[in-house]
N, C-alpha and C. Protein backbone atom coordinates (compact mmCIF):
# COMPACT_ATOMS: atom_id res chain seq x y z
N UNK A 1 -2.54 -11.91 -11.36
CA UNK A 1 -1.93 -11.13 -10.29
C UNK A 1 -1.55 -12.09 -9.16
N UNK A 2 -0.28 -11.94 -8.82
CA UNK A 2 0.50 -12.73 -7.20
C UNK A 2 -0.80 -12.42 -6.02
N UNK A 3 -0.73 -13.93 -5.21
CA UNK A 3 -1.93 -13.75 -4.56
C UNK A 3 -1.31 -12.49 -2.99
N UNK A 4 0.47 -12.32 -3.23
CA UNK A 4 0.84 -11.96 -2.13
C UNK A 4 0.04 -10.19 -2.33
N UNK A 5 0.29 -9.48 -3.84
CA UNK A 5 -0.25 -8.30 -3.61
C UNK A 5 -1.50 -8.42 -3.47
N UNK A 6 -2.23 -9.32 -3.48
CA UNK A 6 -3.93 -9.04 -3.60
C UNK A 6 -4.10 -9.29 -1.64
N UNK A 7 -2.94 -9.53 -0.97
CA UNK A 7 -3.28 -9.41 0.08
C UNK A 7 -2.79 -8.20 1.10
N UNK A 8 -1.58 -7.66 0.41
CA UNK A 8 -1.56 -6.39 0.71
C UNK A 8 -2.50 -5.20 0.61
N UNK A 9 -3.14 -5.26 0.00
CA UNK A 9 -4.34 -4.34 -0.81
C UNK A 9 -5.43 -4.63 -0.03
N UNK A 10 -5.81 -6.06 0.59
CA UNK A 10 -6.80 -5.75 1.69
C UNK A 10 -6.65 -5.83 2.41
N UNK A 11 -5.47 -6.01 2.97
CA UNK A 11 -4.94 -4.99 4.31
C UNK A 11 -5.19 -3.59 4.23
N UNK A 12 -5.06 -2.69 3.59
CA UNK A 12 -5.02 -1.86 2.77
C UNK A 12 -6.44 -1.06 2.89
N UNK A 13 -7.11 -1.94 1.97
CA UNK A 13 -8.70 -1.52 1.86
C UNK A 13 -9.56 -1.47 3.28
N UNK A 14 -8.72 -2.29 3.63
CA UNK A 14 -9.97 -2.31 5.42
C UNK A 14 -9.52 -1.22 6.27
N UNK A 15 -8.58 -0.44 5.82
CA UNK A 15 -8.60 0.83 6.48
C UNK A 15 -9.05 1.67 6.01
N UNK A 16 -9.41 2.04 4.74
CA UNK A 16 -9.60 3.23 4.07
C UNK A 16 -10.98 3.62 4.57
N UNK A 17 -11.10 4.68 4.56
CA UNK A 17 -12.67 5.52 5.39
C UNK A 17 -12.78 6.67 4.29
N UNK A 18 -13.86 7.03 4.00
CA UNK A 18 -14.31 8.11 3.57
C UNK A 18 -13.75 9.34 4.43
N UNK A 19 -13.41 10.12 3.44
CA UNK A 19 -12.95 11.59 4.44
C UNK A 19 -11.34 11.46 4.76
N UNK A 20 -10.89 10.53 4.49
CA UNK A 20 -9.41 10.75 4.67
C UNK A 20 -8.98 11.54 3.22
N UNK A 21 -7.78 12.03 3.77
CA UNK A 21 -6.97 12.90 2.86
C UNK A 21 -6.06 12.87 2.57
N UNK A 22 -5.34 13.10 1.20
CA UNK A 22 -4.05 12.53 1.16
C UNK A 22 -3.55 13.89 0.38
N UNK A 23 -2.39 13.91 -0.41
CA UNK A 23 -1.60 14.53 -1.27
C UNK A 23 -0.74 13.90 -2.44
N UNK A 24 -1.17 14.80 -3.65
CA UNK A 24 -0.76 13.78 -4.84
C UNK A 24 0.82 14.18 -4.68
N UNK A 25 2.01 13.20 -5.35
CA UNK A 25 3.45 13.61 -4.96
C UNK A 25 4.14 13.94 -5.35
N UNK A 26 3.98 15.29 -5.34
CA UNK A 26 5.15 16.17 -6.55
C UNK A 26 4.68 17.16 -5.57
N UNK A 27 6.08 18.21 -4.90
CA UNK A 27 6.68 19.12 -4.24
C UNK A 27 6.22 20.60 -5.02
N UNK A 28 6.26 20.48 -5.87
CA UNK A 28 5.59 21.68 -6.73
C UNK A 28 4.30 22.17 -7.17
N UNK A 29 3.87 20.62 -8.00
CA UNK A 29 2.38 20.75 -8.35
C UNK A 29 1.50 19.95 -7.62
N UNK A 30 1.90 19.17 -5.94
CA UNK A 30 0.65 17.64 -5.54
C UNK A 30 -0.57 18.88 -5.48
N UNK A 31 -1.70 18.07 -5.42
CA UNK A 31 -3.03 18.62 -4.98
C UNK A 31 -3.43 17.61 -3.36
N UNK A 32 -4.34 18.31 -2.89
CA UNK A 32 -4.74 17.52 -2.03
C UNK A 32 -6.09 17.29 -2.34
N UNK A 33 -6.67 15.68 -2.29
CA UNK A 33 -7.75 14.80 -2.58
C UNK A 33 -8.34 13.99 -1.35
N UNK A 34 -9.52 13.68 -1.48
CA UNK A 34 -10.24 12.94 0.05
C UNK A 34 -10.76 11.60 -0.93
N UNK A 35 -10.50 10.89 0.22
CA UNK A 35 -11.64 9.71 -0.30
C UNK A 35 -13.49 10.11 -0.03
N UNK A 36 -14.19 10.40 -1.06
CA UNK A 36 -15.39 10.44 -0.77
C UNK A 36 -16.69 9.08 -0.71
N UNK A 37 -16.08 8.35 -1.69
CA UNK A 37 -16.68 6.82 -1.18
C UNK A 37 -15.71 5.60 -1.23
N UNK A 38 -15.68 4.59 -0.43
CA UNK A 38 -14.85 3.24 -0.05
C UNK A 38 -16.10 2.28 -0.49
N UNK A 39 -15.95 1.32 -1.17
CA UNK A 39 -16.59 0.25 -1.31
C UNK A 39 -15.69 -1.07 -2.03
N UNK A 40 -16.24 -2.55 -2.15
CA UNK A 40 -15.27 -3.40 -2.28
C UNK A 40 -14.46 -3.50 -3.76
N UNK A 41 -14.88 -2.75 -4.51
CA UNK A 41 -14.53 -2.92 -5.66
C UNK A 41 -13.87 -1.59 -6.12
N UNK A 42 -14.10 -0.37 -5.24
CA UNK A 42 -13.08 0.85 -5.83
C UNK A 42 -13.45 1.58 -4.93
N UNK A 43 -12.49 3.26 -5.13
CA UNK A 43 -12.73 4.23 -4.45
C UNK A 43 -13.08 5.29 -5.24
N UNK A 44 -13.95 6.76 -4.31
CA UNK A 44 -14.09 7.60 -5.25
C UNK A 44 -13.06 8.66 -4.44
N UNK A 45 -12.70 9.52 -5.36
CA UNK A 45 -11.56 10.79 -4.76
C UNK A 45 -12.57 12.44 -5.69
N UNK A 46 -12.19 13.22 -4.62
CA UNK A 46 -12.62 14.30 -4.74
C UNK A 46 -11.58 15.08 -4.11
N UNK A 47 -11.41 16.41 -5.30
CA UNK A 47 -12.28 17.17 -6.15
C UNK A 47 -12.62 16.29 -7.43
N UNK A 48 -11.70 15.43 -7.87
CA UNK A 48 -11.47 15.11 -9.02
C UNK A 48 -12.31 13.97 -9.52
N UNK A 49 -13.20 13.56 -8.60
CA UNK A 49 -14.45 12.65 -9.24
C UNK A 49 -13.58 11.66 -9.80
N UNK A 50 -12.76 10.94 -9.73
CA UNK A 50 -12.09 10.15 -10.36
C UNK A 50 -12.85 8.53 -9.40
N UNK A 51 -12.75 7.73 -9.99
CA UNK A 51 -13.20 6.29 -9.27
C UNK A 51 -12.17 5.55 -9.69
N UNK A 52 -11.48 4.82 -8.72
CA UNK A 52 -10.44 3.86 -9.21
C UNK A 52 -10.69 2.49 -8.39
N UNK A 53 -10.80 1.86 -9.50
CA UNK A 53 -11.16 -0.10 -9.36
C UNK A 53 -9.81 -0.26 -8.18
N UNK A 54 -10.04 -0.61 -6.86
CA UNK A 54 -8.99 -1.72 -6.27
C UNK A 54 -8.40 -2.78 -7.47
N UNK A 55 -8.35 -3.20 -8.40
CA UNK A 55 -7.73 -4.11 -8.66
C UNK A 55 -6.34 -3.33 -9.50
N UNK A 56 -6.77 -2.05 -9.55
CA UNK A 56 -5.64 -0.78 -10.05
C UNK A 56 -4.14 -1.07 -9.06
N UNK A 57 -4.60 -0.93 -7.71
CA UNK A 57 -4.00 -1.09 -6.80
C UNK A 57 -3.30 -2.03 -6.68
N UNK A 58 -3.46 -3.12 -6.29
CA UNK A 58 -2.80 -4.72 -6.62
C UNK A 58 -2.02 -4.56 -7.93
N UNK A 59 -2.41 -3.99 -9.32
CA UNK A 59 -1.22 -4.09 -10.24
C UNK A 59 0.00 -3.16 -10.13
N UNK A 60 -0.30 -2.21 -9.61
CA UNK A 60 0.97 -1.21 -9.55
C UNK A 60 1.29 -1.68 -8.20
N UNK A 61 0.83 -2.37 -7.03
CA UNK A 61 2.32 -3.39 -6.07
C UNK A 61 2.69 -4.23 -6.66
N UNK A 62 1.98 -5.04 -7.54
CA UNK A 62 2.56 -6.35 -8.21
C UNK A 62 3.84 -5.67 -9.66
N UNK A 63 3.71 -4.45 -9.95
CA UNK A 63 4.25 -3.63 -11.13
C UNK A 63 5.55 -3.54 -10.19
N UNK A 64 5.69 -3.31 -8.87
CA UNK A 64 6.89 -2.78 -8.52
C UNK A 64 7.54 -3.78 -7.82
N UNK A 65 6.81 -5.09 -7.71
CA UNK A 65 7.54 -6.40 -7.01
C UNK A 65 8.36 -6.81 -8.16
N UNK A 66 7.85 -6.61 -9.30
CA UNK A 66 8.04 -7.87 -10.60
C UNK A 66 9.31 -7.39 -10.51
N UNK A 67 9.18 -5.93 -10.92
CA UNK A 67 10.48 -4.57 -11.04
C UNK A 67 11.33 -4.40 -10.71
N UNK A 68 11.10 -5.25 -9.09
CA UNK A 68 12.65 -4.95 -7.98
C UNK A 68 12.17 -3.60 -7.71
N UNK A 69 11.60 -2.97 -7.60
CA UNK A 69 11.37 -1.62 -7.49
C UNK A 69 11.25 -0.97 -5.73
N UNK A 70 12.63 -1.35 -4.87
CA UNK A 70 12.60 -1.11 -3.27
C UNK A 70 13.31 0.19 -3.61
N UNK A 71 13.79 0.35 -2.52
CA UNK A 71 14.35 1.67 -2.00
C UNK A 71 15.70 1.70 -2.70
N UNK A 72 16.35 0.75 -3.12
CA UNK A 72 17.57 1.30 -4.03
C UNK A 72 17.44 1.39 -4.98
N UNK A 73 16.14 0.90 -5.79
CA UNK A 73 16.16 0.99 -7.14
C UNK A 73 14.68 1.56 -7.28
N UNK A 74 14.51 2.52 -7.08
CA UNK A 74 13.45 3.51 -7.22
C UNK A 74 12.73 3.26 -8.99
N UNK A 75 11.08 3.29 -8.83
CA UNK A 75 10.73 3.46 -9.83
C UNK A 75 10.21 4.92 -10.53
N UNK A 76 10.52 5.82 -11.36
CA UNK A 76 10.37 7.00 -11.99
C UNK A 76 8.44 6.90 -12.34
N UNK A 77 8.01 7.56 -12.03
CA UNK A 77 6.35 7.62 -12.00
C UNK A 77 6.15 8.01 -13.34
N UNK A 78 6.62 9.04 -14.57
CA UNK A 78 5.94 9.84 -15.05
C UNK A 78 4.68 9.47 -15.31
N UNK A 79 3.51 10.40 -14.77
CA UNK A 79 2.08 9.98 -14.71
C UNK A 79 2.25 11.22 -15.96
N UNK A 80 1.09 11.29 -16.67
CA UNK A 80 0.62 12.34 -17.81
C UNK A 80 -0.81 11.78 -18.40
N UNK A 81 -1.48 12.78 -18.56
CA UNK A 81 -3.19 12.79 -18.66
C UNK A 81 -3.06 11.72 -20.22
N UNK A 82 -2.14 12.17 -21.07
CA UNK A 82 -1.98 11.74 -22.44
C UNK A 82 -1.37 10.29 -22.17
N UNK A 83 -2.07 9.46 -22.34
CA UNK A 83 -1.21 7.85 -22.28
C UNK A 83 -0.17 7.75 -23.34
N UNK A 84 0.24 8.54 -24.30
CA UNK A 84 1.57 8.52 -25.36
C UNK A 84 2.32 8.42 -24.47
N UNK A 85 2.07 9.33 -23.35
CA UNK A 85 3.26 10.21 -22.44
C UNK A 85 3.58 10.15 -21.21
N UNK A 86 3.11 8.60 -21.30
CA UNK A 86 3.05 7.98 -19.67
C UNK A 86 3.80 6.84 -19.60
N UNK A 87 4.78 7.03 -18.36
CA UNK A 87 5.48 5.95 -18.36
C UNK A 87 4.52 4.54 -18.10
N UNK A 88 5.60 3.32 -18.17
CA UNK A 88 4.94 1.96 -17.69
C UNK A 88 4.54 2.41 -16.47
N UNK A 89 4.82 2.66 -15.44
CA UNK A 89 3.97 2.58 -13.90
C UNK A 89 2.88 3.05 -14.31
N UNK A 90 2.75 4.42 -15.08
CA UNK A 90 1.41 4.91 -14.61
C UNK A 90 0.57 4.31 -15.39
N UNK A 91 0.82 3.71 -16.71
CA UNK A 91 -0.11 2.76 -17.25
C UNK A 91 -0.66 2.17 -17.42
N UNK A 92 0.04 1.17 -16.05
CA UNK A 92 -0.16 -0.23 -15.28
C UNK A 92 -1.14 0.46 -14.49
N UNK A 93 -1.05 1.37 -13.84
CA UNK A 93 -2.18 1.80 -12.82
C UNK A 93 -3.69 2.41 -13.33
N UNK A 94 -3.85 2.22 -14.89
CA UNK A 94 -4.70 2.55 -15.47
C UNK A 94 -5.48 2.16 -16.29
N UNK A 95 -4.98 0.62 -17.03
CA UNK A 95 -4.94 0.27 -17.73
C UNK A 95 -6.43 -0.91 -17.37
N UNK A 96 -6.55 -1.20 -16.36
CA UNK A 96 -7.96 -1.97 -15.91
C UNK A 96 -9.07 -1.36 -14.98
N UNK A 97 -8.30 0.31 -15.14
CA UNK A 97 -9.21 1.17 -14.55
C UNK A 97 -10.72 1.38 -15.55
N UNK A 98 -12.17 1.64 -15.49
CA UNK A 98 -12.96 1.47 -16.36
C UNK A 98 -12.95 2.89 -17.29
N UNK A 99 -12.40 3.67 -16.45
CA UNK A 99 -12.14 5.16 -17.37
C UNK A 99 -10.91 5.41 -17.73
N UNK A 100 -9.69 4.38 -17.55
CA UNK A 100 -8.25 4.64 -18.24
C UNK A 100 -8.25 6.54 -17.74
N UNK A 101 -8.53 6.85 -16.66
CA UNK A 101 -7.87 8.27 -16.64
C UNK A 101 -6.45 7.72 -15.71
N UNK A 102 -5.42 8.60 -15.53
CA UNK A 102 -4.52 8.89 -14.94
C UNK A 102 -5.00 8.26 -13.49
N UNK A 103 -4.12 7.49 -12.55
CA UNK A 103 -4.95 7.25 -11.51
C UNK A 103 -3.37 6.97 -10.74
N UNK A 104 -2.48 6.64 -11.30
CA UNK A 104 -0.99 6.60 -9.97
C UNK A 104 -0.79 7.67 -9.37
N UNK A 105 -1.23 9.33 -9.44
CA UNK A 105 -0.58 10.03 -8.62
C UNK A 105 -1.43 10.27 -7.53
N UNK A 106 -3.10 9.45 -7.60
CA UNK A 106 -3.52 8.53 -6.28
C UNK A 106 -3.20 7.74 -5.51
N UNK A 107 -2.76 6.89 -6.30
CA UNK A 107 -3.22 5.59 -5.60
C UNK A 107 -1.99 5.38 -5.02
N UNK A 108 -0.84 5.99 -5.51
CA UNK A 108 0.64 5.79 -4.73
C UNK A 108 0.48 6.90 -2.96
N UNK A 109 0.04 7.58 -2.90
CA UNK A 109 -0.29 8.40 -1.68
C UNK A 109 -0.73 7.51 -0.85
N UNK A 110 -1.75 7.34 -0.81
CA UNK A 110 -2.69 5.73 0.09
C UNK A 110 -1.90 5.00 0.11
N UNK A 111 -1.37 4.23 -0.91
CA UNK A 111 -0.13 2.91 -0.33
C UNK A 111 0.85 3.88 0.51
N UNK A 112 1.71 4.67 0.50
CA UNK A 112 2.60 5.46 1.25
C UNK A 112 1.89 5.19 2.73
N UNK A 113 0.66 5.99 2.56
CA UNK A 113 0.52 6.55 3.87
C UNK A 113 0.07 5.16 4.67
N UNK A 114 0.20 3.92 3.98
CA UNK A 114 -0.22 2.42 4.70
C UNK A 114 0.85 1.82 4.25
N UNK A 115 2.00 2.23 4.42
CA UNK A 115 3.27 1.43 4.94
C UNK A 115 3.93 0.88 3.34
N UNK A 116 3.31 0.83 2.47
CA UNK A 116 3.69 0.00 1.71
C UNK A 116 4.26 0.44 0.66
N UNK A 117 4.66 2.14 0.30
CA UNK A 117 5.53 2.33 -1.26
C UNK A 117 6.05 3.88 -0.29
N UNK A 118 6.83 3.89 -0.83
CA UNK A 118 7.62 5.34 -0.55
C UNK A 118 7.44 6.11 -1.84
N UNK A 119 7.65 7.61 -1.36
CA UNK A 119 8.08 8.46 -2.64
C UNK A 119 8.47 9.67 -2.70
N UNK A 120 9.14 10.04 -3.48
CA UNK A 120 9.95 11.37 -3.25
C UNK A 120 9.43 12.08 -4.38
N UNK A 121 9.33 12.78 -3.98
CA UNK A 121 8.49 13.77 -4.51
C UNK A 121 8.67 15.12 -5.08
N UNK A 122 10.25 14.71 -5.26
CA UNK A 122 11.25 16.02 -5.94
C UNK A 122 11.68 15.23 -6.95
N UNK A 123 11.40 16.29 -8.34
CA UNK A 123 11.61 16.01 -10.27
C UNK A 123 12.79 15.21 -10.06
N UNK A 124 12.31 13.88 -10.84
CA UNK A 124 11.40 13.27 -10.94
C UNK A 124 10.91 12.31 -9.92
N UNK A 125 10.10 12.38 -10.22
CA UNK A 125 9.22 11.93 -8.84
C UNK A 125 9.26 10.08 -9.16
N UNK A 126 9.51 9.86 -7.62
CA UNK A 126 9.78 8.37 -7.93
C UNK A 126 9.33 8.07 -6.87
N UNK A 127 9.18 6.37 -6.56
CA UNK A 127 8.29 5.51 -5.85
C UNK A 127 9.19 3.84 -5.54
N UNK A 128 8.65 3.54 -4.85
CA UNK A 128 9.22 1.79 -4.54
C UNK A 128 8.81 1.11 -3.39
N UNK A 129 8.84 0.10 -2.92
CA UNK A 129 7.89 -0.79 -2.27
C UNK A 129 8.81 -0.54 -0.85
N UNK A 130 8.52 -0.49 -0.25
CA UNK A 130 8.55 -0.25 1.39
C UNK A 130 9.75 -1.34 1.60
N UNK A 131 9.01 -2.47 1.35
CA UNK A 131 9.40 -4.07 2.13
C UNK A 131 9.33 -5.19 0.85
N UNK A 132 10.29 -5.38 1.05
CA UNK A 132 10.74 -6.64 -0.17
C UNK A 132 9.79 -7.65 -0.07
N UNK A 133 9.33 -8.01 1.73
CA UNK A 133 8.35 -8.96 1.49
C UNK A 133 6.43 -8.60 1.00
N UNK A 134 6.43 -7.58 -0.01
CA UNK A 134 4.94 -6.66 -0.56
C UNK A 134 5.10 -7.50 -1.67
């Protein structure tokens, strides 16, 4: 991994607090999720008990640098519980997670709401890096 995303990400991480709240990004179906624990190596989100390794994080910015993936060239998310049926982004965001569940229609909310990926959130739902220099 580029040492530039592993420094976005703790920029990143040194804000995150327990009890913040976000929204997963889709206009139809997001849910809303809290961070219930922050520690250096992952987060936990509730309702959904899900734990996702920070190093999840760093690959899906480094997934959308490699990509070109800014604001004109948007990346298409499809996240899906079934990994057959999941695009590359959400794969990448799962794939060094320790439970391989679904974890981009997290972890893209938190980067949003800290400057660093946009996303629209009307079918199909797409994403891309803020700033060319991420």
């Amino acid at each position: 991994m580029c040492g530039s995303c592993n420094v976005r990400i703790d920029d990143v991480w040194l804000r995150l607090r327990t009890n913040q709240v976000y929204r997963t990004p889709d206009h139809e179906r997001g849910v809303t999720f809290l961070l219930s624990e922050v520690n250096e190596a992952s987060i936990e989100i509730l309702p959904q008990e899900l734990v996702i390794n920070r190093v999840c994080f760093s690959d899906v910015v480094h997934y959308l640098r490699y990509y070109q993936h800014y604001d004109t060239n948007p990346c298409t998310i499809n996240s899906n519980d079934d990994p057959n049926l999941s695009g590359d982004l959400c794969l990448t965001a799962r794939v060094r997670n320790h439970n391989e569940r679904r974890c981009i229609n997290y972890i893209l909310p938190i980067l949003q709401n800290h400057g660093l990926a946009g996303i629209d959130c009307t079918e199909p739902n797409t994403t891309w890096l803020v700033s060319r220099g991420a």
